[in-house]
N, C-alpha and C. Protein backbone atom coordinates (compact mmCIF):
# COMPACT_ATOMS: atom_id res chain seq x y z
N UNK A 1 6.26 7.23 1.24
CA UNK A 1 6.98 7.97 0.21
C UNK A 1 6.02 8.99 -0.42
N UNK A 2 6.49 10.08 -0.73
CA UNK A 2 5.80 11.03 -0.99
C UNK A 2 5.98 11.34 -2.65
N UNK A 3 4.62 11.83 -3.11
CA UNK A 3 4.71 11.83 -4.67
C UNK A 3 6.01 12.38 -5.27
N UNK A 4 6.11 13.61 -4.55
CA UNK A 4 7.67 14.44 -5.30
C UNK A 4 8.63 13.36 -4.93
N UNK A 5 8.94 12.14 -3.94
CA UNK A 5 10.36 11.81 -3.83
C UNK A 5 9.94 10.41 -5.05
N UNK A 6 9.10 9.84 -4.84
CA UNK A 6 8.45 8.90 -5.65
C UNK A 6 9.01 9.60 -7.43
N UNK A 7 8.10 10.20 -7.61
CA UNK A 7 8.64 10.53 -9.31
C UNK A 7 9.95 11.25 -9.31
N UNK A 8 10.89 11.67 -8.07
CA UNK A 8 12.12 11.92 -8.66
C UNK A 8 13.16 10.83 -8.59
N UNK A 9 12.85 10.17 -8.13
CA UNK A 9 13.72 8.71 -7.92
C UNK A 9 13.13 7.79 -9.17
N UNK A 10 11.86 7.57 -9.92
CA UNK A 10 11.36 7.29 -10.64
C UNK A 10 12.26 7.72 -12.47
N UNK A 11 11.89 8.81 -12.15
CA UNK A 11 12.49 9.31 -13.11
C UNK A 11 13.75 9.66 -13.86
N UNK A 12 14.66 10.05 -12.23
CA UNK A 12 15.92 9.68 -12.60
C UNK A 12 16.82 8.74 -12.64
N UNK A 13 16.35 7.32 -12.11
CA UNK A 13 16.70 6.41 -11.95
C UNK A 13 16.28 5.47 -13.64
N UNK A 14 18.11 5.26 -14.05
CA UNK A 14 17.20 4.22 -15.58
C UNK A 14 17.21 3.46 -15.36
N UNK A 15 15.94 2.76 -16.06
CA UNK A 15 15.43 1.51 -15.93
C UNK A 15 16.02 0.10 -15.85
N UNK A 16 16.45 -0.69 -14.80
CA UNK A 16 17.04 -1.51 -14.82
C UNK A 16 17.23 -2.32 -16.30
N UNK A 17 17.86 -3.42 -16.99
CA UNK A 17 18.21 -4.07 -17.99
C UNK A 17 17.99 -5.70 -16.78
N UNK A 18 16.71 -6.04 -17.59
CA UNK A 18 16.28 -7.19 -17.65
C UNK A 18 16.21 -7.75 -18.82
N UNK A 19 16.50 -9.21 -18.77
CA UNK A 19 16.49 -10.06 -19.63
C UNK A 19 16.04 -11.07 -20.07
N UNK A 20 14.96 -11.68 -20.83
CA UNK A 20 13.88 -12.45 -20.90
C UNK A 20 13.83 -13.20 -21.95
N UNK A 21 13.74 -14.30 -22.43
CA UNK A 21 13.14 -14.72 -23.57
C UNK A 21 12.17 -14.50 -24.35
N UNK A 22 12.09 -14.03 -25.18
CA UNK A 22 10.81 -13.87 -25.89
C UNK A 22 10.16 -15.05 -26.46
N UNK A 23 8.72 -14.78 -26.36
CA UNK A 23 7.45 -15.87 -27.08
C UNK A 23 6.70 -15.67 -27.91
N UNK A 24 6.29 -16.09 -28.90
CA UNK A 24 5.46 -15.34 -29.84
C UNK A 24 4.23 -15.71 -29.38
N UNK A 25 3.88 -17.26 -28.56
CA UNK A 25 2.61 -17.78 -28.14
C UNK A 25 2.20 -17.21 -27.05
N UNK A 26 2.55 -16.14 -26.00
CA UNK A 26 1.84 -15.69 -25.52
C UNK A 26 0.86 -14.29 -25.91
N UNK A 27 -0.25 -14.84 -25.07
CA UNK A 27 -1.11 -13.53 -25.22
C UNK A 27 -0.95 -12.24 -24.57
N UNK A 28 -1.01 -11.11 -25.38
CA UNK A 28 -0.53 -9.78 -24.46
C UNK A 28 -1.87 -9.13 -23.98
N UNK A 29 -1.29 -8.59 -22.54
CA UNK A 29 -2.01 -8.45 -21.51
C UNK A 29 -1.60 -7.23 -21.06
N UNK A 30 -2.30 -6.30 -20.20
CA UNK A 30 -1.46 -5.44 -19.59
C UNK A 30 -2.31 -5.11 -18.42
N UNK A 31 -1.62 -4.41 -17.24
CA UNK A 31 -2.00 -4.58 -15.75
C UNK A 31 -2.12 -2.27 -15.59
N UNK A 32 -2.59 -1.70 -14.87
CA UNK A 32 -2.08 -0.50 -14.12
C UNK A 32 -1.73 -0.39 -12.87
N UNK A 33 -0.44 -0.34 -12.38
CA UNK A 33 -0.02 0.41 -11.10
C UNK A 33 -0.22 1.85 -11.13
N UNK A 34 -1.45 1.39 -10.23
CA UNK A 34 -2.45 2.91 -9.96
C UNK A 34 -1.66 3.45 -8.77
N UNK A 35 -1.13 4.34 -8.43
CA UNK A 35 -1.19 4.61 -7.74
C UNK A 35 -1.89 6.48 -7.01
N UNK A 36 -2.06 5.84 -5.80
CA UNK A 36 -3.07 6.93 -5.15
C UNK A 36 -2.05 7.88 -3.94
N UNK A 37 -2.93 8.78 -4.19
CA UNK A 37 -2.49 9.98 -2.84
C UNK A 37 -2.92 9.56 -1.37
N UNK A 38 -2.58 9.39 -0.43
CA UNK A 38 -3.55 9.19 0.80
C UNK A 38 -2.55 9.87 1.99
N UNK A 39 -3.15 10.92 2.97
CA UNK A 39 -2.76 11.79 3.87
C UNK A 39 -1.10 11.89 3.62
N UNK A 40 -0.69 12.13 2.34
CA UNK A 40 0.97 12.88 1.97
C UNK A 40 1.63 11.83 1.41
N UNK A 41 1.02 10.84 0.98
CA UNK A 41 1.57 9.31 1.41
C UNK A 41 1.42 8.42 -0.16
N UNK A 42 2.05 8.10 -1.05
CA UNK A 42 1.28 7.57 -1.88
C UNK A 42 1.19 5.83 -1.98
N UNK A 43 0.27 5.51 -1.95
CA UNK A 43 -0.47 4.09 -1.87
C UNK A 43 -0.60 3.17 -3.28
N UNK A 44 0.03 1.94 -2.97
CA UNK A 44 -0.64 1.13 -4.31
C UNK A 44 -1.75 0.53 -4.48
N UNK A 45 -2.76 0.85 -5.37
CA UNK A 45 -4.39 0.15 -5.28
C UNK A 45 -4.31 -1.64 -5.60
N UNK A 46 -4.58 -2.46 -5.19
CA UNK A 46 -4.21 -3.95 -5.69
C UNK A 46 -5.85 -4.19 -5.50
N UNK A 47 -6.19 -5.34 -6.05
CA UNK A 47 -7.28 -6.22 -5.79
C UNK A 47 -7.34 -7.81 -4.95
N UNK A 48 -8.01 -8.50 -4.63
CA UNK A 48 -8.16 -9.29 -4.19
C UNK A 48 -9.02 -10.01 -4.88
N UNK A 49 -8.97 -11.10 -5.63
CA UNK A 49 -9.37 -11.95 -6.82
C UNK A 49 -10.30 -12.84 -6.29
N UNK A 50 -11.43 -13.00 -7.15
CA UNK A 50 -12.77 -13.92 -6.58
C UNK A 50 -11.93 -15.32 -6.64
N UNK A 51 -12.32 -16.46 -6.05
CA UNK A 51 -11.91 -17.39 -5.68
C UNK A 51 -12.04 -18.66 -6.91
N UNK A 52 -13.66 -18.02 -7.91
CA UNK A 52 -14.15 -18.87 -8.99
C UNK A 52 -13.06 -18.51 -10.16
N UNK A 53 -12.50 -17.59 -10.43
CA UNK A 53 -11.67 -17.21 -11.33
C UNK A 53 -10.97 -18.95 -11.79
N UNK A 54 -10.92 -18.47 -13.15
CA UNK A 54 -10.24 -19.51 -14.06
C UNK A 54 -8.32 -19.07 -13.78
N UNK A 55 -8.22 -18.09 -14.12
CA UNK A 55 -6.60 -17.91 -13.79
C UNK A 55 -6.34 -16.71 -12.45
N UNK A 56 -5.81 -17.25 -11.62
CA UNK A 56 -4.96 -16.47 -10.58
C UNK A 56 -6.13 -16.46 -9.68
N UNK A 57 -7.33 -17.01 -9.10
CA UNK A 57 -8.11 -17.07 -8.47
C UNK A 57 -7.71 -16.88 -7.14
N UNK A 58 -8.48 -16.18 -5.94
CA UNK A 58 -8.03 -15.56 -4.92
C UNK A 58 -6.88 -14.76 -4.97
N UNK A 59 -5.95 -14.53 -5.66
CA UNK A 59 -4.53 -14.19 -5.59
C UNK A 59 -4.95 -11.93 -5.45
N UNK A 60 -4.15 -11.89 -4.93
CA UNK A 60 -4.00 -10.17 -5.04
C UNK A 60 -3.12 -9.28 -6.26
N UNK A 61 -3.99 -8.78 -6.88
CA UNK A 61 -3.44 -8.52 -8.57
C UNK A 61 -3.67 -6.86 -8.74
N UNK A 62 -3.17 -6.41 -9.49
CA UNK A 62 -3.18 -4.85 -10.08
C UNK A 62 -4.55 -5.42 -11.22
N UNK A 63 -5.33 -4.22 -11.19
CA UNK A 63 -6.33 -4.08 -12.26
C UNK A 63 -5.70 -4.24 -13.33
N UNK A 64 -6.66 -5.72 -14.33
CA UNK A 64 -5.86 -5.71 -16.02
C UNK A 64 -6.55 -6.68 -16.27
N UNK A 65 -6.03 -6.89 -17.98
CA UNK A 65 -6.47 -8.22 -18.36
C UNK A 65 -5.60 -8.74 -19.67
N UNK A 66 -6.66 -9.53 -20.26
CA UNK A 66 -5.54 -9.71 -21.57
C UNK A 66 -6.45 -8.37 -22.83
N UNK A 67 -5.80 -8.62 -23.42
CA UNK A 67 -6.14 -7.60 -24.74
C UNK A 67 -7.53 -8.38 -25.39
N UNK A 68 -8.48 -6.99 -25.47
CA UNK A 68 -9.34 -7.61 -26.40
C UNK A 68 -9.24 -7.11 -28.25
N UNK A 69 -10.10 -7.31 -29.01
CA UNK A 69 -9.80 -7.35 -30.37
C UNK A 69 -9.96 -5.45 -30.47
N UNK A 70 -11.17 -5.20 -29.83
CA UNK A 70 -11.29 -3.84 -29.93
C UNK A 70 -10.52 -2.74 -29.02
N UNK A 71 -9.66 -3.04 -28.62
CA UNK A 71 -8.68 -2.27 -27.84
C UNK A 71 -7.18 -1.57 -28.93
N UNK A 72 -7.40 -0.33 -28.74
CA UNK A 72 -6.53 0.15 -29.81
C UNK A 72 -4.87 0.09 -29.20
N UNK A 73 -4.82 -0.35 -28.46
CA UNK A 73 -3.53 -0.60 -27.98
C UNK A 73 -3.75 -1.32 -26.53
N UNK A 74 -2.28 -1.61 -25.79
CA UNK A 74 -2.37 -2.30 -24.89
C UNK A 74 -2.63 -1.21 -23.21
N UNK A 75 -2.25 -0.09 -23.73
CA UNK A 75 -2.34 1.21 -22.49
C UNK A 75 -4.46 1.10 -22.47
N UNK A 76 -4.75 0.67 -23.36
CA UNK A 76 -6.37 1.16 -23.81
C UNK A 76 -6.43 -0.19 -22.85
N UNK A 77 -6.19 -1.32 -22.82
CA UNK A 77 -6.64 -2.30 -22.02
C UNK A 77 -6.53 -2.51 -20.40
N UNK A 78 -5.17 -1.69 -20.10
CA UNK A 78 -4.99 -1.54 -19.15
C UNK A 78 -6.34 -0.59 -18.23
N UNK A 79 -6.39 0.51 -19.20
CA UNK A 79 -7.51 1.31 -18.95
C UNK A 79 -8.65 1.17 -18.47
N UNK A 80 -9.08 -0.04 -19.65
CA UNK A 80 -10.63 -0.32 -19.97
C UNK A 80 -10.44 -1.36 -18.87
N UNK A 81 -9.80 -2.53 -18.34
CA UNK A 81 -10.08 -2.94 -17.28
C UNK A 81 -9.71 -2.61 -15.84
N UNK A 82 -9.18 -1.38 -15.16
CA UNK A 82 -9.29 -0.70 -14.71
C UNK A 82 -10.54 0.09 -14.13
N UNK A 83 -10.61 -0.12 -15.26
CA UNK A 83 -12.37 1.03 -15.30
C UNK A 83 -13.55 -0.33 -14.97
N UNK A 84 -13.40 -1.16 -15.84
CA UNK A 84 -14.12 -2.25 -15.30
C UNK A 84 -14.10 -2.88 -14.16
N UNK A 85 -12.92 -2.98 -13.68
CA UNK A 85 -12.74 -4.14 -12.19
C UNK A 85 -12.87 -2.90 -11.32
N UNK A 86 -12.26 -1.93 -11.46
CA UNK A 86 -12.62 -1.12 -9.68
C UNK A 86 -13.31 0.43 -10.10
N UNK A 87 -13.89 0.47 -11.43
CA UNK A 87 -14.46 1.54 -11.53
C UNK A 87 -13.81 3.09 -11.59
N UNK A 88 -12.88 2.84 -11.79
CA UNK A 88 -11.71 3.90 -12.14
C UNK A 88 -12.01 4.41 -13.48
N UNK A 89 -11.93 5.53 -13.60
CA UNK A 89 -12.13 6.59 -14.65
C UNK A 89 -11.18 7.06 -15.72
N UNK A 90 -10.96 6.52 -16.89
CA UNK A 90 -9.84 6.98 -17.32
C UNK A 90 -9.06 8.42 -17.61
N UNK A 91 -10.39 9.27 -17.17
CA UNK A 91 -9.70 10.19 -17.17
C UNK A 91 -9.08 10.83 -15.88
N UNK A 92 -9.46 9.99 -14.97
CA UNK A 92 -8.85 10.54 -13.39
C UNK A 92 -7.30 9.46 -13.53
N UNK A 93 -6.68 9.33 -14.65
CA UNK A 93 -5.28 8.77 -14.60
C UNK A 93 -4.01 9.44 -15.15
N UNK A 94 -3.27 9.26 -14.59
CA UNK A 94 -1.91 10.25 -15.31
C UNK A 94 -0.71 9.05 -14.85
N UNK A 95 -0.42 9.23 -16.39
CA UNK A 95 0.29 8.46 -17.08
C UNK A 95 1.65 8.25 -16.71
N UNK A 96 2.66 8.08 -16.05
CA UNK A 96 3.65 8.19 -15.66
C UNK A 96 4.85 7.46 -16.70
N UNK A 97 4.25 5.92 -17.18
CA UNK A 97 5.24 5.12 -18.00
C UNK A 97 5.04 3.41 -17.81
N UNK A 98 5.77 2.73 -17.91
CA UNK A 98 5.73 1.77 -18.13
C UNK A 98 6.92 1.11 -17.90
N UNK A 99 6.26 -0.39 -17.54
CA UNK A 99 7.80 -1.54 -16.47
C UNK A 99 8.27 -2.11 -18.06
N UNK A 100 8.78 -3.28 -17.98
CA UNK A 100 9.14 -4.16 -18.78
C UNK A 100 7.72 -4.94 -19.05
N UNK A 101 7.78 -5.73 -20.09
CA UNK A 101 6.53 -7.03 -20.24
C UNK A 101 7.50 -7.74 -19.30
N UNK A 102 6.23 -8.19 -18.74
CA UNK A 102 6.27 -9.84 -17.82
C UNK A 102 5.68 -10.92 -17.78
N UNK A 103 6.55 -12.21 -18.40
CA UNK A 103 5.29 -13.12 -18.83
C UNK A 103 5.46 -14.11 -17.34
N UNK A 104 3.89 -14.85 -17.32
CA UNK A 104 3.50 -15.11 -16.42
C UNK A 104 3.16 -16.53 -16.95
N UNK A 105 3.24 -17.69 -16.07
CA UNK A 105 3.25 -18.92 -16.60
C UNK A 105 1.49 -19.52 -16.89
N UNK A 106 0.46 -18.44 -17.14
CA UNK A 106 -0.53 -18.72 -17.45
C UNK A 106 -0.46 -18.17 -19.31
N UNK A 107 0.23 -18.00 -19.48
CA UNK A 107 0.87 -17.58 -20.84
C UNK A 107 0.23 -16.94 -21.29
N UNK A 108 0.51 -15.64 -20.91
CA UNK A 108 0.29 -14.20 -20.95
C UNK A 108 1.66 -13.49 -20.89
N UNK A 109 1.66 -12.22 -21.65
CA UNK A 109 2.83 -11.51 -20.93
C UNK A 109 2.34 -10.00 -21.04
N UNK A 110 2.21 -9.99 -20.00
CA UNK A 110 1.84 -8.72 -19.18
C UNK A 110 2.74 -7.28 -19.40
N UNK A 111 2.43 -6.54 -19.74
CA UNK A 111 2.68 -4.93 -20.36
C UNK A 111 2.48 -4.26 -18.97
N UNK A 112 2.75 -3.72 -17.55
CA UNK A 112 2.68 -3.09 -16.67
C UNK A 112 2.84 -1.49 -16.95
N UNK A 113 1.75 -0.92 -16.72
CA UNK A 113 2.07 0.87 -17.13
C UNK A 113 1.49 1.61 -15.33
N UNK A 114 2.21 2.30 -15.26
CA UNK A 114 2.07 2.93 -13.46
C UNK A 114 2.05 4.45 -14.38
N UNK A 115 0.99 4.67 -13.09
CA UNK A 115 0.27 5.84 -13.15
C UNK A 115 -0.31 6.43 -11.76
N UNK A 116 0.03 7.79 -11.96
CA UNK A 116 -1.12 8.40 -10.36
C UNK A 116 -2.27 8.77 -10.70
N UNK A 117 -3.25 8.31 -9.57
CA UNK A 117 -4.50 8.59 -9.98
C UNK A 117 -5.36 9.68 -8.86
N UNK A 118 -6.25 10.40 -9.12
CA UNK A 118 -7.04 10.82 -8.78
C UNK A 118 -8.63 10.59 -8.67
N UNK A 119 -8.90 9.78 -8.16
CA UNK A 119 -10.78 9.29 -8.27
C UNK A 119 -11.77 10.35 -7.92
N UNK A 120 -12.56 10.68 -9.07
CA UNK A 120 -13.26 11.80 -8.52
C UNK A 120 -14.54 11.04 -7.73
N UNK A 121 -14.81 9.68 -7.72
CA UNK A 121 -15.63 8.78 -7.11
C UNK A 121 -15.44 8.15 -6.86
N UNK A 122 -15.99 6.96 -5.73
CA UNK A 122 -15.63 6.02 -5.08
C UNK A 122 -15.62 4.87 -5.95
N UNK A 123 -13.90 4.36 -5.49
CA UNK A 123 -13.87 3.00 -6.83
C UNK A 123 -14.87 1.83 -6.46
N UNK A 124 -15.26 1.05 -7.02
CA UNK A 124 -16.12 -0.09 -6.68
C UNK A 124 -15.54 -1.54 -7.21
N UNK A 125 -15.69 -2.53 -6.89
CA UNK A 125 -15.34 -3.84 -7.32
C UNK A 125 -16.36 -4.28 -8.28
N UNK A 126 -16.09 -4.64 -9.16
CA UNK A 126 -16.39 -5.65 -10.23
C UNK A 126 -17.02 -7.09 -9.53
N UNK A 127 -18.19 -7.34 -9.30
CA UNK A 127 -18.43 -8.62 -8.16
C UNK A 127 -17.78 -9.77 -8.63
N UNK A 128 -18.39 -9.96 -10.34
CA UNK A 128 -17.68 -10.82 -10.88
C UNK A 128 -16.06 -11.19 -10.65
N UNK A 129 -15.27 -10.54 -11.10
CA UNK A 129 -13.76 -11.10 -10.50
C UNK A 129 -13.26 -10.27 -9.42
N UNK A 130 -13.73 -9.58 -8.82
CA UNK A 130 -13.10 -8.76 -7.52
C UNK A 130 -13.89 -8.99 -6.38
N UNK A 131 -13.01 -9.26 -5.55
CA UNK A 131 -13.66 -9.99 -4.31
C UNK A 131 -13.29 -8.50 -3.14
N UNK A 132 -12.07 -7.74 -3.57
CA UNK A 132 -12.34 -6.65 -3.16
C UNK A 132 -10.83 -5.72 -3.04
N UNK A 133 -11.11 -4.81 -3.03
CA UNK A 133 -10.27 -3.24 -3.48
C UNK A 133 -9.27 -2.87 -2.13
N UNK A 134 -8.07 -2.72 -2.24
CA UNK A 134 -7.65 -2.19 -0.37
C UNK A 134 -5.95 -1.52 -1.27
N UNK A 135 -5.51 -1.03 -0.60
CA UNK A 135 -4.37 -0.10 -1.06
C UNK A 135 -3.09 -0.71 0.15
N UNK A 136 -1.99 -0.53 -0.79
CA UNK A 136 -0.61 -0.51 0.42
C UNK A 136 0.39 0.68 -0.04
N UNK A 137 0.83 1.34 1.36
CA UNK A 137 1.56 1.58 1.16
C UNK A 137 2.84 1.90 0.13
N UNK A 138 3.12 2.77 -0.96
CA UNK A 138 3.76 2.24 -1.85
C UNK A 138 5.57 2.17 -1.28
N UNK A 139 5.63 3.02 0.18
CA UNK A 139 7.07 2.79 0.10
C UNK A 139 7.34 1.59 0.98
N UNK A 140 6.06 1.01 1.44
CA UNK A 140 6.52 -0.79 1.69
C UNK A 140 6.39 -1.85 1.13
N UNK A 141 5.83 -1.86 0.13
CA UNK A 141 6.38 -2.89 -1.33
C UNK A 141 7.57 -1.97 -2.11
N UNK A 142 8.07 -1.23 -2.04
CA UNK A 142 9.34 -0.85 -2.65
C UNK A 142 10.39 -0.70 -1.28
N UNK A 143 10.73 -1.59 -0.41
CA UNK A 143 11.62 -2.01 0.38
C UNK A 143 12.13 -3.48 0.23
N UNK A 144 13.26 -3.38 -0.44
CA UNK A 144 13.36 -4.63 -0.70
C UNK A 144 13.49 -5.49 0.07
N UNK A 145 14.26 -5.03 1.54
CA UNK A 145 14.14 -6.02 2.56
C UNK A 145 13.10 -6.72 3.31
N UNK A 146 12.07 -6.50 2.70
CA UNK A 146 10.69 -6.77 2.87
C UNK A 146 10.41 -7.80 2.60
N UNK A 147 10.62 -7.89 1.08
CA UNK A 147 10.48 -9.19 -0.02
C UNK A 147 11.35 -9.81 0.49
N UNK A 148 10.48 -11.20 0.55
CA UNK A 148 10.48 -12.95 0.29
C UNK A 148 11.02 -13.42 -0.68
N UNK A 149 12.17 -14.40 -0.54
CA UNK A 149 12.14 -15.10 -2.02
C UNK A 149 12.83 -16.27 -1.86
N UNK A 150 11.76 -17.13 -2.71
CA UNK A 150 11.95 -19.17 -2.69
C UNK A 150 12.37 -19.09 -3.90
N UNK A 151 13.81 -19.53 -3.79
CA UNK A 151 14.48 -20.07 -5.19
C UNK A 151 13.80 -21.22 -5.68
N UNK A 152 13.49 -20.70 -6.84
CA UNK A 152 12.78 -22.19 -7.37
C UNK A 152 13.07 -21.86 -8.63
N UNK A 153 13.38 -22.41 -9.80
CA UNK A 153 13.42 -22.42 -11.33
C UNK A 153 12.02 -22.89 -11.61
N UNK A 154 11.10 -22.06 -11.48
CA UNK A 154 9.40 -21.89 -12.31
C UNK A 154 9.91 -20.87 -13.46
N UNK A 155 8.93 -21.87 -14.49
CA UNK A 155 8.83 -21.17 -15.80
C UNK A 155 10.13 -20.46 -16.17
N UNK A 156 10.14 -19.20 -16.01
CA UNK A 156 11.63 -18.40 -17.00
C UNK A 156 12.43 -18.05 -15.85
N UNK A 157 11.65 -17.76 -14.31
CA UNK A 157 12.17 -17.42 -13.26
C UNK A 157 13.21 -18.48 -12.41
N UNK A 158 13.78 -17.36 -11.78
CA UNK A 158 14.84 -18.36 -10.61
C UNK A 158 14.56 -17.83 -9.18
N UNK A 159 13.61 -16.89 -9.07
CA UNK A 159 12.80 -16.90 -7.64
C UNK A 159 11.77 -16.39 -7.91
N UNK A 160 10.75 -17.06 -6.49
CA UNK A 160 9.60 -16.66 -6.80
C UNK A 160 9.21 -15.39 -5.48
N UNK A 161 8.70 -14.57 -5.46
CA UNK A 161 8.91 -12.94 -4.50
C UNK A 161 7.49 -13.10 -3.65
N UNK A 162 7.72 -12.73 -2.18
CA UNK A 162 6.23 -12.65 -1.57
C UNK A 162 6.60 -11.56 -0.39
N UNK A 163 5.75 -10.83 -0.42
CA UNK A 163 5.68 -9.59 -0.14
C UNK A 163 4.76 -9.47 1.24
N UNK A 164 4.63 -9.19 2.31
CA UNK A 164 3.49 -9.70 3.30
C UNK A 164 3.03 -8.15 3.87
N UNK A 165 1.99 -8.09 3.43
CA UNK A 165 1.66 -6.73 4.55
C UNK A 165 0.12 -6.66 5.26
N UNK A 166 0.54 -6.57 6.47
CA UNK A 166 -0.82 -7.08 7.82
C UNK A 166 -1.23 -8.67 7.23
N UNK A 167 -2.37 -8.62 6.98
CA UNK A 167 -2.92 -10.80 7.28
C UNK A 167 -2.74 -10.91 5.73
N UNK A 168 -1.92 -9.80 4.66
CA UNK A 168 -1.91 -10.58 3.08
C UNK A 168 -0.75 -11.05 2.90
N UNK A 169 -0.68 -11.46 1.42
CA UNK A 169 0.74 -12.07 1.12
C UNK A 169 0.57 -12.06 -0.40
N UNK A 170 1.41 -10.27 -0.78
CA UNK A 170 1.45 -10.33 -2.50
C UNK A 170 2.45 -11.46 -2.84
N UNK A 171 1.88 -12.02 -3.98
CA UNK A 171 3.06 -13.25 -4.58
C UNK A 171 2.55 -13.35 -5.96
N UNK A 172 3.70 -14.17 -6.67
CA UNK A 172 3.16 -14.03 -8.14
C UNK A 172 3.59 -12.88 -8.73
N UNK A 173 3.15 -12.88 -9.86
CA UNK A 173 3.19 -11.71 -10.92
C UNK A 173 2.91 -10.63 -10.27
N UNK A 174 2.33 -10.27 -9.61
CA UNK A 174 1.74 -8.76 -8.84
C UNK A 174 3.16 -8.48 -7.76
N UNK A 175 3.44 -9.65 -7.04
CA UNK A 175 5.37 -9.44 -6.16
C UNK A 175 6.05 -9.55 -7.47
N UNK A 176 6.34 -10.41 -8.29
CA UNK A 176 7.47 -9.60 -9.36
C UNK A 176 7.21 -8.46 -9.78
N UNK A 177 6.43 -7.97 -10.09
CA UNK A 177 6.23 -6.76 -10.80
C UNK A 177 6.78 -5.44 -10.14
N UNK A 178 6.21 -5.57 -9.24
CA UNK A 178 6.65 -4.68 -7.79
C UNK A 178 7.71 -4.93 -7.78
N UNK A 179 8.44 -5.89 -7.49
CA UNK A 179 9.92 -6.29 -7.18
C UNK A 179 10.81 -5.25 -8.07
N UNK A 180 10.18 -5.51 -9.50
CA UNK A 180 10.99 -4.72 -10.26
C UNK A 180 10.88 -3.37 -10.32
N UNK A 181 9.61 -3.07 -9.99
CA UNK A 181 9.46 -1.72 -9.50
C UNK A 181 10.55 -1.23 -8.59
N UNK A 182 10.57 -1.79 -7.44
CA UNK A 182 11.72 -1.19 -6.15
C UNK A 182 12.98 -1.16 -7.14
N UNK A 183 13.13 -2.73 -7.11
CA UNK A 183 14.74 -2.17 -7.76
C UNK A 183 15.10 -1.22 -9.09
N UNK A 184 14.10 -0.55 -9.65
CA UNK A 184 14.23 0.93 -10.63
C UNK A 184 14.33 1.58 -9.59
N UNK A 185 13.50 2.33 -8.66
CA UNK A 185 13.38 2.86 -7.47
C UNK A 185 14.89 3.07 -6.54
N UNK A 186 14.77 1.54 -6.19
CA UNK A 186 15.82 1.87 -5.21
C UNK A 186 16.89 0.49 -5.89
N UNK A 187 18.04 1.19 -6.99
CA UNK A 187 18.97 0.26 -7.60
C UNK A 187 20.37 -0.32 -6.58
N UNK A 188 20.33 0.52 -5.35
CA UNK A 188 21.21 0.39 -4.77
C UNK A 188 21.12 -0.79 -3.54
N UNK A 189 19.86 -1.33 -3.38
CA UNK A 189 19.13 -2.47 -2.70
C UNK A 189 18.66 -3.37 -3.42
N UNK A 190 19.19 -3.87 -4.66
CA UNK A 190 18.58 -4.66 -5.85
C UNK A 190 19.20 -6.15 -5.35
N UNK A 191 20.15 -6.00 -4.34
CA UNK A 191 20.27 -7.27 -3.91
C UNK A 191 19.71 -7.89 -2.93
N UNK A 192 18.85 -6.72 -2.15
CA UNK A 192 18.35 -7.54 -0.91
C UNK A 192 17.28 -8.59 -1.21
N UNK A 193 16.70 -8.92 -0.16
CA UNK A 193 16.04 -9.52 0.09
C UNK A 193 15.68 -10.98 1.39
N UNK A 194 14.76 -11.43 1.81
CA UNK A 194 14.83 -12.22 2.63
C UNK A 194 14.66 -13.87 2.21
N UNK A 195 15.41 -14.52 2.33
CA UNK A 195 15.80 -16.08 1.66
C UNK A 195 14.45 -17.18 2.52
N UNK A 196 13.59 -18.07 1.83
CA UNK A 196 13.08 -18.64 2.28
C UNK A 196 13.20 -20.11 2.57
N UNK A 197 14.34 -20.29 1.41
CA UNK A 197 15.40 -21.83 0.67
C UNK A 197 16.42 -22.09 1.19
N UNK A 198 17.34 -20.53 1.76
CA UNK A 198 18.71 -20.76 0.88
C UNK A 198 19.27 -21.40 2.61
């Protein structure tokens, strides 16, 4: 998918109406869907999570974290760990908008803001929690017939989404997120998907 069809389907498409419970006990967090240019093509940047990690260990995640005290908002956190885990520049980012919060059963709820980026240098991993940096495709995580999904009633959810591309397998918060991405994207495929239960 190409940037112009990407932000016009983006843009003119409104934002689906999701519906969630709210918590006051979770901690707010927020993630960036970076996304990149590559030969006409635009790509989503994800990570691959050190294995010692206390929450989501090994798992494949968008650059983020939870909010620290000195962060003047939650777009500033998204930023600042961004910049920390893969060395991304905040000023090589453009701002596009923002998903819904998504809380995640490590009780957090996650603020998702997508953006295109431009790196004027090579991103690097964070050794500490990044085990390492690789990009997909963005118009094959926004195919819904792609996505996986095991009905299961976890936490607030009634499926859980896994996404497979070459030897990975996005799942978790990083496949919902996305999930909801496509279906803003593409509202007219908001039902597909491939059954792993049913």
């Amino acid at each position: 998918m190409t940037r112009d069809e990407f932000l016009q389907r983006f843009h003119l498409q409104p934002a689906p109406l999701v519906t969630r419970p709210k918590s006051d006990h979770m901690r707010p967090a927020a993630v960036l869907i970076a996304l990149i240019e590559q030969a006409g093509e635009l790509h989503v940047i994800l990570t691959q999570r050190q294995t010692g990690l206390r929450h989501h260990a090994g798992q494949i995640s968008f650059p983020g974290g939870s909010q620290d005290a000195n962060d003047d908002d939650l777009l500033h956190t998204a930023l600042r760990e961004a910049e920390e885990e893969i060395g991304l520049n905040p000023a090589d980012v453009h701002l596009l908008g923002q998903l819904q919060d998504y809380p995640v059963i490590s009780n957090f709820i996650v603020r998702p803001y997508l953006a295109l980026v431009t790196p004027r240098t090579p991103l690097r991993p964070q050794q500490s929690e990044v085990a390492e940096i690789f990009t997909v495709p963005l118009q094959h995580v926004l195919h819904q017939q792609q996505h996986y999904a095991y009905k299961l009633q976890r936490f607030i959810y009634d499926k859980v989404y896994f996404i497979p591309y070459q030897q990975r397998t996005i799942w978790g918060a990083t496949a919902g997120i996305l999930r909801e991405l496509a279906d803003h994207v593409h509202p007219e495929y908001c039902r597909l998907y491939q059954p792993l239960n049913e």
